[in-house]
Protein backbone atom coordinates (compact mmCIF):
# COMPACT_ATOMS: atom_id res chain seq x y z
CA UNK A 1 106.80 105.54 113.60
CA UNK A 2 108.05 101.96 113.42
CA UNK A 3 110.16 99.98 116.35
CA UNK A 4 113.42 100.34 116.61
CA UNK A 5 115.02 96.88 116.14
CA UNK A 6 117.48 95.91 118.83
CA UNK A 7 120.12 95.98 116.06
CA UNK A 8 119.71 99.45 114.97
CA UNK A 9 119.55 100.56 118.70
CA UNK A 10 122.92 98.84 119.49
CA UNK A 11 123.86 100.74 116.34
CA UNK A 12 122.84 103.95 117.35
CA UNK A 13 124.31 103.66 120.79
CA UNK A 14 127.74 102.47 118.80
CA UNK A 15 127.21 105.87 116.78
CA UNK A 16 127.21 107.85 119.56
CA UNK A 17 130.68 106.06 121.31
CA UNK A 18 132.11 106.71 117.94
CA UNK A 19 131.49 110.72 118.92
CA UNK A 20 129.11 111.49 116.24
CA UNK A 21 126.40 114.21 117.15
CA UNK A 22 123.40 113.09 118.81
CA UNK A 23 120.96 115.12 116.69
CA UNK A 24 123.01 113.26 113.43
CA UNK A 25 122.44 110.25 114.96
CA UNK A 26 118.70 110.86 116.24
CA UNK A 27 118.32 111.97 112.16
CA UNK A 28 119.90 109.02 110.96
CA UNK A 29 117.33 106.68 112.51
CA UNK A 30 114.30 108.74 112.30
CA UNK A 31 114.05 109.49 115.73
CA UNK A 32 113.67 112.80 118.37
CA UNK A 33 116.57 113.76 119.85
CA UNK A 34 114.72 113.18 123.11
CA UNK A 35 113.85 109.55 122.29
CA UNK A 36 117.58 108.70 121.82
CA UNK A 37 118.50 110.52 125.09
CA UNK A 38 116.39 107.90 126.87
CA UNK A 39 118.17 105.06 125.15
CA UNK A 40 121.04 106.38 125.81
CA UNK A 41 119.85 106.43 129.48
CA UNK A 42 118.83 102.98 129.38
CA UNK A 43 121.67 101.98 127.83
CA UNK A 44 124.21 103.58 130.73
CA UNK A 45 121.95 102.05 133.62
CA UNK A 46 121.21 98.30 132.38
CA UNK A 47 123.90 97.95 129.68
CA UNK A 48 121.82 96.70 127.06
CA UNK A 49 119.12 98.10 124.53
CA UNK A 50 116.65 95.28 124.25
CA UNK A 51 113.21 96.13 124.74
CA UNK A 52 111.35 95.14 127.50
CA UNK A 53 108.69 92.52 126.97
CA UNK A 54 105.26 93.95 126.87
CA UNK A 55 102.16 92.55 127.77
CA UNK A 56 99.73 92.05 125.08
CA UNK A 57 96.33 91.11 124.58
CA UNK A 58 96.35 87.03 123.98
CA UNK A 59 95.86 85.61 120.71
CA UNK A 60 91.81 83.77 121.04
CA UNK A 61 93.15 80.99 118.83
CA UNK A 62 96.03 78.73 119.07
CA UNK A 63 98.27 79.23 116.10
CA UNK A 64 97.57 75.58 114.92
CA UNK A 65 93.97 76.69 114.61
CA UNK A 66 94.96 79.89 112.78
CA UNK A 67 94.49 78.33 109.16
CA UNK A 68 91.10 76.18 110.22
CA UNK A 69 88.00 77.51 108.61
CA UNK A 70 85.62 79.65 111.18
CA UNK A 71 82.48 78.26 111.58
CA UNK A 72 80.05 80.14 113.00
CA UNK A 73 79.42 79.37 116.62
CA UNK A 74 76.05 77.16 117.26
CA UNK A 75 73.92 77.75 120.40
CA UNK A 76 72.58 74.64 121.50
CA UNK A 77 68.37 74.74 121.67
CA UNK A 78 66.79 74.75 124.84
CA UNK A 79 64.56 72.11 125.94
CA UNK A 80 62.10 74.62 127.49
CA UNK A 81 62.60 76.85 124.24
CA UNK A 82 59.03 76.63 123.37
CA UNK A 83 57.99 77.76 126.61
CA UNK A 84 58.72 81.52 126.87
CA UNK A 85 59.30 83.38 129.93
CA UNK A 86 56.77 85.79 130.82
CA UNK A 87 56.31 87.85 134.23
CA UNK A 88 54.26 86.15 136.73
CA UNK A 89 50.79 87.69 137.36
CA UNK A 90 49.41 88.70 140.30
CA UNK A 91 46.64 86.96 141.54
């Protein structure tokens, strides 16, 4: 189910000050009955019906860098690269 926008909460709040029914109004806007009763809530406590910001996970690029080509990333070559590791023996 999509977000309610902060308009069409302040519009269903109106709707229910104007006296129509909440299950009408919870219809009308595609939500449950008990999803309007906490706006309502909300709405009586803090006096508003914006959304609270939410934490999200962080965009990795900066938007500038949104339209750049990817390149694949490039791990630089090890000087001792042609020396491999191997377990030390036991002498």
């Amino acid at each position: 189910m999509p977000r309610l926008t902060d308009l069409d909460r302040a519009l269903a709040i109106g709707q229910l000050q104007a006296g129509v029914p909440q299950n009408q109004v919870a219809a009308l806007f595609g939500l449950s009955p008990s999803t309007l009763s906490k706006l309502k809530a909300k709405f009586h406590i803090t006096g508003d019906v914006k959304d609270r910001p939410r934490s999200g996970r962080p965009k990795k690029m900066m938007p500038q860098e949104d339209d750049a080509p990817r390149r694949p990333f490039h791990h630089p070559v090890s000087p001792y690269a042609a020396f491999p590791l191997t377990p030390t023996e036991e002498y």
